[in-house]
N, C-alpha and C. Protein backbone atom coordinates (compact mmCIF):
# COMPACT_ATOMS: atom_id res chain seq x y z
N UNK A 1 85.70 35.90 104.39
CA UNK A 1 85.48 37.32 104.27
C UNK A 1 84.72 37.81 105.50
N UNK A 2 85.45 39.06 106.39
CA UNK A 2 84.42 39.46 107.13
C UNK A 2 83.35 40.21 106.95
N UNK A 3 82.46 40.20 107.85
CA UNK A 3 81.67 41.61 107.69
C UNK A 3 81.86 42.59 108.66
N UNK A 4 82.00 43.61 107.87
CA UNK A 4 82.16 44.70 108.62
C UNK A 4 81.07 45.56 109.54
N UNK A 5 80.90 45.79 110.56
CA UNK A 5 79.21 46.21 111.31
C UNK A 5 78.91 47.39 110.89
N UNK A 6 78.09 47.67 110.81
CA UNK A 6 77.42 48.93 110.40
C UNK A 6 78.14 50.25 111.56
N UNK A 7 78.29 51.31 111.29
CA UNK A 7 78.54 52.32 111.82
C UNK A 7 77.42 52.64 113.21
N UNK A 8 77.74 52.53 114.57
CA UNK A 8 76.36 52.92 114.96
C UNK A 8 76.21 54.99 114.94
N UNK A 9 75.03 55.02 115.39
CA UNK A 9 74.81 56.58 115.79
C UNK A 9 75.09 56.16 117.52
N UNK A 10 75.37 57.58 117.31
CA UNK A 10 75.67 58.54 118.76
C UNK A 10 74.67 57.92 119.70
N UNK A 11 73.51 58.32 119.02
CA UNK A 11 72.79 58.03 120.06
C UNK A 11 72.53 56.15 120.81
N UNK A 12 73.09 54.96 119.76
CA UNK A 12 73.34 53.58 120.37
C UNK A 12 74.21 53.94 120.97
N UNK A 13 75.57 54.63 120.78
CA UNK A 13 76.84 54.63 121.89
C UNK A 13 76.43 55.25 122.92
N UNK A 14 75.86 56.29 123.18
CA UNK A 14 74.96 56.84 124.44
C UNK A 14 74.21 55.70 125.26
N UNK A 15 72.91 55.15 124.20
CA UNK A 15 72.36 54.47 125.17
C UNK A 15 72.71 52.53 125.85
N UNK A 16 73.42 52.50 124.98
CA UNK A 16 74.26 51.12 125.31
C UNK A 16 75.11 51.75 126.53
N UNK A 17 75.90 52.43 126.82
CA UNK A 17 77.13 52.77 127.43
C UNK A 17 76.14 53.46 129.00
N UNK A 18 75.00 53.83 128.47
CA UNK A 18 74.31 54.09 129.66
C UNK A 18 73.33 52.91 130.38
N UNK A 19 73.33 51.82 129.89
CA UNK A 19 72.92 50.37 130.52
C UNK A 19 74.17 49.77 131.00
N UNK A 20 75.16 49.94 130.20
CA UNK A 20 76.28 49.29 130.81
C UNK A 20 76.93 50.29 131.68
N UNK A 21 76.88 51.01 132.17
CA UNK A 21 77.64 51.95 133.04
C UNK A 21 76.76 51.93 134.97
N UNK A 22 75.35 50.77 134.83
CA UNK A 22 74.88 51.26 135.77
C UNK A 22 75.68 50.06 136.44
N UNK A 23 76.70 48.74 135.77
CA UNK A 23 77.33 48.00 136.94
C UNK A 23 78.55 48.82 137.08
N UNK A 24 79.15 50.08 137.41
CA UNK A 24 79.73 50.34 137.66
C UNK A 24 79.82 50.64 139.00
N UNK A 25 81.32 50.49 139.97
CA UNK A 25 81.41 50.90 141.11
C UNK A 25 80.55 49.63 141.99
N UNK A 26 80.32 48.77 141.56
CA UNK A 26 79.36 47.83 142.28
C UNK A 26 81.12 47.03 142.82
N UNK A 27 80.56 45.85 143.71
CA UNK A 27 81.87 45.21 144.42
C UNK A 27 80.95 43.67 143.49
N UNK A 28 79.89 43.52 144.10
CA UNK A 28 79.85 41.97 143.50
C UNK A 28 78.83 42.28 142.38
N UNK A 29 78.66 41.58 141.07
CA UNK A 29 77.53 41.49 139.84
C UNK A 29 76.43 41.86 140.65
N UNK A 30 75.56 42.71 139.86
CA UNK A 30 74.03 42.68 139.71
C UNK A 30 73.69 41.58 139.68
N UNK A 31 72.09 41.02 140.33
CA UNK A 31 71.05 40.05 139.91
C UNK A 31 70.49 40.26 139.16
N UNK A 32 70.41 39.72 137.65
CA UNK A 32 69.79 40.20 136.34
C UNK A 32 68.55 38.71 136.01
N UNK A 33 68.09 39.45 135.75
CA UNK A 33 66.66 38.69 135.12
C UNK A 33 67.23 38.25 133.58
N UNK A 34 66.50 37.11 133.09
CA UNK A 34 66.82 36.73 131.72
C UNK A 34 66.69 37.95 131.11
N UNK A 35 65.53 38.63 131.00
CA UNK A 35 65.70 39.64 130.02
C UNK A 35 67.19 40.39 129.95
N UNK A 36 67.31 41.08 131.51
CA UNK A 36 68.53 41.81 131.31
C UNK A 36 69.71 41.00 130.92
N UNK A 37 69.77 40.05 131.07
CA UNK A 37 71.09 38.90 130.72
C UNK A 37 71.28 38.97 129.66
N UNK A 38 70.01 38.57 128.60
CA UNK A 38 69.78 38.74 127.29
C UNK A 38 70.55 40.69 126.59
N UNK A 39 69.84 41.24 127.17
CA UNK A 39 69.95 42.72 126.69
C UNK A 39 71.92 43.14 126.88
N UNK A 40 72.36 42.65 128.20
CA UNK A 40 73.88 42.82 128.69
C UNK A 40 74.49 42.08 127.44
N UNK A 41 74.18 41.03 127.20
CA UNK A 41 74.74 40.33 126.38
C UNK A 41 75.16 41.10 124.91
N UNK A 42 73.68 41.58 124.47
CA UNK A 42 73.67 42.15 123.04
C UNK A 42 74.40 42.90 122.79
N UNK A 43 74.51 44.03 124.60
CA UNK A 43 75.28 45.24 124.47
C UNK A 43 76.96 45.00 124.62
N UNK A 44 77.00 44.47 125.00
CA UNK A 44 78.31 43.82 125.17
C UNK A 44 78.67 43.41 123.29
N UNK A 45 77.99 42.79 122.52
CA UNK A 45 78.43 42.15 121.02
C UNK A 45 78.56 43.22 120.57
N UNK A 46 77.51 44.23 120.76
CA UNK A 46 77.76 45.57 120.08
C UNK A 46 79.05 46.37 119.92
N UNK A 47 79.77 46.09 121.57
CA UNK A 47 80.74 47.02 121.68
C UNK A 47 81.98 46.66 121.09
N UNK A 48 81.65 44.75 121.16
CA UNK A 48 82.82 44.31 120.58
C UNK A 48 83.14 44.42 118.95
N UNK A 49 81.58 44.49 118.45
CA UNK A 49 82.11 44.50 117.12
C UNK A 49 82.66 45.87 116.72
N UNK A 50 81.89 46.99 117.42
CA UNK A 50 82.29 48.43 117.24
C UNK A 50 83.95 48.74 117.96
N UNK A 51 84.46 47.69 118.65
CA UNK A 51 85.57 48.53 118.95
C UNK A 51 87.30 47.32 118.34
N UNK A 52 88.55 48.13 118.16
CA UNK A 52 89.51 47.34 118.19
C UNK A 52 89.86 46.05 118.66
N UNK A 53 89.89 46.61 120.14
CA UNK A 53 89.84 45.16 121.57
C UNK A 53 89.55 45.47 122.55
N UNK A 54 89.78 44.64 123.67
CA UNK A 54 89.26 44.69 124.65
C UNK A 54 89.67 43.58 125.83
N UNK A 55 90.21 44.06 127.02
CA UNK A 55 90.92 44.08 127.96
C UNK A 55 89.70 43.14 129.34
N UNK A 56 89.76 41.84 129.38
CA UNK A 56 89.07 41.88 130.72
C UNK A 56 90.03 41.27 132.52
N UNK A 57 88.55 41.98 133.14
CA UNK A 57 89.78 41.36 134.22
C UNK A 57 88.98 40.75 135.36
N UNK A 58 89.44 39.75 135.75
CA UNK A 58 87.66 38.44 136.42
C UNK A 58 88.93 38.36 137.90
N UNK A 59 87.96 38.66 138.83
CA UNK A 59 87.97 38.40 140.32
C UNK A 59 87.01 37.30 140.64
N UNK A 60 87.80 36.34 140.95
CA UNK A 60 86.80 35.27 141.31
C UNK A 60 87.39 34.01 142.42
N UNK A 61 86.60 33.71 143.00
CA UNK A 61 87.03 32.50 144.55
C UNK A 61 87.92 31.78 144.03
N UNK A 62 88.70 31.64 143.17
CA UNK A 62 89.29 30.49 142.95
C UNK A 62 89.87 30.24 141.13
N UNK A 63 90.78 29.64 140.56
CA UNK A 63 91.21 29.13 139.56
C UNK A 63 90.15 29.30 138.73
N UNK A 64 89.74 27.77 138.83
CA UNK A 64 88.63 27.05 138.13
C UNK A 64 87.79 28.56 137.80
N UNK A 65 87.11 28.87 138.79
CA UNK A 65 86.51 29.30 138.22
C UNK A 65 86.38 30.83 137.38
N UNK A 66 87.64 31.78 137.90
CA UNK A 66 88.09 32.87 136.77
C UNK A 66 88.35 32.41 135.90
N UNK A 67 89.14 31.40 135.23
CA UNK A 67 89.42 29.93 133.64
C UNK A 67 88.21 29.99 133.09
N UNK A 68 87.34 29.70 133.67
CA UNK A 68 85.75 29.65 133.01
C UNK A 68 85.31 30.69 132.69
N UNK A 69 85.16 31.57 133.42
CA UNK A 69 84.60 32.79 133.28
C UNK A 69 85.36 33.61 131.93
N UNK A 70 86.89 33.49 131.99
CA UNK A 70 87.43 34.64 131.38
C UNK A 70 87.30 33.72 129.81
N UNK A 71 87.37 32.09 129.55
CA UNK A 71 87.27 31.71 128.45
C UNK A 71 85.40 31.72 127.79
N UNK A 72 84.72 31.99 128.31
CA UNK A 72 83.41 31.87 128.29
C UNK A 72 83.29 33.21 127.61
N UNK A 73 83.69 34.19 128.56
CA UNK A 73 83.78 35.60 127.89
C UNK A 73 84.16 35.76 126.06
N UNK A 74 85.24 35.36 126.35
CA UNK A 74 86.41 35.53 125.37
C UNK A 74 85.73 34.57 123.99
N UNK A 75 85.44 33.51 124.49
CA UNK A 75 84.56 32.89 123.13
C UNK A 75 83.73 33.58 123.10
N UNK A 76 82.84 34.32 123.67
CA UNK A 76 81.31 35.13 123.54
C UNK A 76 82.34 36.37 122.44
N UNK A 77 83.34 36.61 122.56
CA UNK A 77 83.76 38.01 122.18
C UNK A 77 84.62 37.40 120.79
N UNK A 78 84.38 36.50 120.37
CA UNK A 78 84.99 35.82 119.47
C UNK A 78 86.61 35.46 119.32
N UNK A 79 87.26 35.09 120.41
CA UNK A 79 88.86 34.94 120.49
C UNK A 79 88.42 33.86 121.15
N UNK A 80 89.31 32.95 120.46
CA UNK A 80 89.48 31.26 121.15
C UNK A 80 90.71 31.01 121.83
N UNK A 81 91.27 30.65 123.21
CA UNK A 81 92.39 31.06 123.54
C UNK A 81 92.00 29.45 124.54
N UNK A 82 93.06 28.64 125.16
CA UNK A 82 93.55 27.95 125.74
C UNK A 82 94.05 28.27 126.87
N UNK A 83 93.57 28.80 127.53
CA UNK A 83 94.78 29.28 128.90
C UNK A 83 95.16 28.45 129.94
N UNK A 84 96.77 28.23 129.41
CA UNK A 84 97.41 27.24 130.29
C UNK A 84 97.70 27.59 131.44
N UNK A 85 97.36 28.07 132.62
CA UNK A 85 97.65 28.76 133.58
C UNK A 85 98.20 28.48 135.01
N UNK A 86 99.42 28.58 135.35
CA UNK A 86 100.06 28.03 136.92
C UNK A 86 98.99 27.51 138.04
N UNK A 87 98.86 26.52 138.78
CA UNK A 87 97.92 26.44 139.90
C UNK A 87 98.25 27.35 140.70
N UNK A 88 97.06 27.61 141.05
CA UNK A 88 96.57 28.99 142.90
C UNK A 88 95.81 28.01 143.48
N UNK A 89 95.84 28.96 144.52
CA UNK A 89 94.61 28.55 145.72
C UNK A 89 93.81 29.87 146.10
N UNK A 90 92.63 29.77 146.28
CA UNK A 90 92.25 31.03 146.93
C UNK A 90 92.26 31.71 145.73
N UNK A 91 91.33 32.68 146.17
CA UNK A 91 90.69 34.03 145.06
C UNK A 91 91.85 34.57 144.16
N UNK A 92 91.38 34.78 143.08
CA UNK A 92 92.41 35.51 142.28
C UNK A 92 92.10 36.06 141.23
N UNK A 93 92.75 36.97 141.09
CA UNK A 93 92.54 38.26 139.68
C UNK A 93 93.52 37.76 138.46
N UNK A 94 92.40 37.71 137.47
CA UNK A 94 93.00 37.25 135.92
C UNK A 94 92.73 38.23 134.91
N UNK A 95 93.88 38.47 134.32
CA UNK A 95 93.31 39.60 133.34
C UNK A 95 93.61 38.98 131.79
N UNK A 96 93.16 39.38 130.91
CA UNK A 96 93.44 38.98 129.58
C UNK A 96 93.42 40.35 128.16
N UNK A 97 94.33 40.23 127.83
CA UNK A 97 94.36 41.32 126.38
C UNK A 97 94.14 40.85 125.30
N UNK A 98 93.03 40.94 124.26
CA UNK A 98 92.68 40.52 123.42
C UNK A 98 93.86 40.77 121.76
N UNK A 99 93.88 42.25 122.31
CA UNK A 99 95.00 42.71 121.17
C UNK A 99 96.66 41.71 120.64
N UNK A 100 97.27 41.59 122.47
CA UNK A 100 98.19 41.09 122.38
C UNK A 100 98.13 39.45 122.38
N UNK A 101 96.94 39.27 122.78
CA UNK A 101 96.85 37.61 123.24
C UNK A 101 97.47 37.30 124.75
N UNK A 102 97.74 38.20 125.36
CA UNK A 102 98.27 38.32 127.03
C UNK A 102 97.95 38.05 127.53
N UNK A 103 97.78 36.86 129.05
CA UNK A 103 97.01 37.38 130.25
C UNK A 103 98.33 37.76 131.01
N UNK A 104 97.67 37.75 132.62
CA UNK A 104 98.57 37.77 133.86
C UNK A 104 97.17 37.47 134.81
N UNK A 105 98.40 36.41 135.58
CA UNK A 105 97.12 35.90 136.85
C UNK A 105 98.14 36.16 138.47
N UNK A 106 97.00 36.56 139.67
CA UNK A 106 97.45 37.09 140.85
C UNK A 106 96.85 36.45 141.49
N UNK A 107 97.55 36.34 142.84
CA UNK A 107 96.20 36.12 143.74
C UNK A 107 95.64 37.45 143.91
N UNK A 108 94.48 37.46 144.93
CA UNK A 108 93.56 38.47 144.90
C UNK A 108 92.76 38.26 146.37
N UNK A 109 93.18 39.62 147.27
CA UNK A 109 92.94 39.63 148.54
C UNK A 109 91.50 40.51 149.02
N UNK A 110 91.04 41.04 147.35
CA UNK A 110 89.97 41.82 147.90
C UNK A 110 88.31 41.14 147.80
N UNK A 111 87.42 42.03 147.87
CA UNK A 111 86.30 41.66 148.37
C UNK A 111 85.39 41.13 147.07
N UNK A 112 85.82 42.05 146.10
CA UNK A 112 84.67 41.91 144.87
C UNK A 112 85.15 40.87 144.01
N UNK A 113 83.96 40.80 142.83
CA UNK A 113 84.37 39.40 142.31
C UNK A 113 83.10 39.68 141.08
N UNK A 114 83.66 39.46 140.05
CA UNK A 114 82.63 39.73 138.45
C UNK A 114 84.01 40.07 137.46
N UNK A 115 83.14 39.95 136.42
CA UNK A 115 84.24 40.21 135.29
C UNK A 115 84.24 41.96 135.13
N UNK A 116 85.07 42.31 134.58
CA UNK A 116 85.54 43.56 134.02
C UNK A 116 85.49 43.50 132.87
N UNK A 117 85.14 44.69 131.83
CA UNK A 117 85.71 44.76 130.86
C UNK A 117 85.32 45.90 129.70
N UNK A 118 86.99 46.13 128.95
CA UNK A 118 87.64 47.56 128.42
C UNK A 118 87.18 47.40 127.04
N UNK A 119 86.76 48.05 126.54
CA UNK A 119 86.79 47.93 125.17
C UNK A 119 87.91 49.23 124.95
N UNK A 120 88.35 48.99 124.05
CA UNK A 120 89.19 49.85 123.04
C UNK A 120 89.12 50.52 121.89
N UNK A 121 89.51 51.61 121.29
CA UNK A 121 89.20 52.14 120.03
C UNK A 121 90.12 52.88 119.97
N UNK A 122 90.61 53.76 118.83
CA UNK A 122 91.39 54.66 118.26
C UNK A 122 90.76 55.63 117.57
N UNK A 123 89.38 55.25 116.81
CA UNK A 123 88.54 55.60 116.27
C UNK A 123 87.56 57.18 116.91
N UNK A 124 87.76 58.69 116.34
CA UNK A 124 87.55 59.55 117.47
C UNK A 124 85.72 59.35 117.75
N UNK A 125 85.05 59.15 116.51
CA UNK A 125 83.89 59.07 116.08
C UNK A 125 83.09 57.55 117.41
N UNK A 126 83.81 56.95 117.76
CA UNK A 126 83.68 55.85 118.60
C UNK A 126 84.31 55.82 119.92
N UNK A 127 84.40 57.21 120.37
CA UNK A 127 85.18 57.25 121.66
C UNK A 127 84.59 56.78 122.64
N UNK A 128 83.24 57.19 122.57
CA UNK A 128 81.89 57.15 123.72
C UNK A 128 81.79 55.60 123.96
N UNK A 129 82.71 54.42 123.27
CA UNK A 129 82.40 53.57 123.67
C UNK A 129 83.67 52.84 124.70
N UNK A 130 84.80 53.78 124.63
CA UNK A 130 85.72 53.30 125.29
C UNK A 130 85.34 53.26 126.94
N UNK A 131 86.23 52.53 127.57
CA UNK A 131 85.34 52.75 129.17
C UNK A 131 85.46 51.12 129.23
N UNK A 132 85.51 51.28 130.95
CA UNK A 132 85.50 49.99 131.36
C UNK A 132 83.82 49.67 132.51
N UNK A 133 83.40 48.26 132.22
CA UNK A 133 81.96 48.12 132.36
C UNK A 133 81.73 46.81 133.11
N UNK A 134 81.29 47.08 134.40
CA UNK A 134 81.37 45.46 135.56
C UNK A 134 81.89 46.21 136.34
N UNK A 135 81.48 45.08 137.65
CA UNK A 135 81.53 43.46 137.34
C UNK A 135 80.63 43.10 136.73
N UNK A 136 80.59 41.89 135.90
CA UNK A 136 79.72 41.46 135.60
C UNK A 136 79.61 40.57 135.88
N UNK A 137 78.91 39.51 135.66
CA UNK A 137 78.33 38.42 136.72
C UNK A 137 79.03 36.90 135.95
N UNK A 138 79.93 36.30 136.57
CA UNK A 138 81.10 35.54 135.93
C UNK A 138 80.36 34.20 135.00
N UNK A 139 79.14 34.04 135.00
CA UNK A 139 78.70 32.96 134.35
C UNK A 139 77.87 33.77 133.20
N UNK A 140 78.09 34.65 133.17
CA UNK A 140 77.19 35.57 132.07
C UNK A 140 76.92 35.19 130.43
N UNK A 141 78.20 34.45 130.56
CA UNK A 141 77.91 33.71 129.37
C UNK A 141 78.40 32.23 128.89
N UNK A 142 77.96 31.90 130.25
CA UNK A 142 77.90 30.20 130.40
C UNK A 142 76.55 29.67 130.47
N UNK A 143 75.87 30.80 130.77
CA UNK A 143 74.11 30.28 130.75
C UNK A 143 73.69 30.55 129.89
């Protein structure tokens, strides 16, 4: 049986969405202190339990290590997924859809490098949480 999360107020979707909105437009992750690691984290569970799904997309040096990042995520967000994925070389952009169970992997010629990520809703009362939030810092929830 699940549980269902409590409804938040306006004012958590305000102030969550306004901690997570300051990695926006950044090229590489913030340097976060445990505390903030801790706090990103919470806000991040929040959004997941408050929303449908959620879409990420990890720029990172190499295979190995977007694989890590995007399954690290994805268990933090509660989806257990296996991703069998073609060998690359060199940097590359991985994206994953929680809804469909999708990814798609590229290489990736640009500069930045952190995770992304969309939450979703349908819900009008929960709009304020839709929005995409990162980079975020690809071991974010490997430590």
């Amino acid at each position: 049986m699940s549980v269902i999360p409590p409804v938040p107020s306006q004012d958590q979707l305000s102030t969550i969405r306004q901690r997570l909105n300051r990695f926006s437009c950044l090229k590489t992750p913030a340097q976060l202190t445990p505390a903030e690691i801790d706090q990103v984290k919470a806000d991040l569970q929040c959004f997941n339990e408050w929303s449908e799904y959620q879409t990420l997309g990890i720029c990172a040096d190499s295979l190995t290590e977007g694989k890590t990042a995007m399954e690290s995520f994805l268990a933090a967000l509660g989806v257990t997924v296996n991703l069998d994925l073609p060998e690359r070389q060199g940097p590359i952009y991985l994206k994953f859809n929680t809804l469909k169970g999708a990814w798609y992997l590229d290489d990736y010629s640009g500069n930045s490098r952190g995770v992304l990520i969309t939450f979703h809703t349908t819900e009008p009362d929960m709009a304020e949480l839709v929005g995409t939030y990162g980079p975020l810092p690809l071991g974010l929830f490997s430590a």
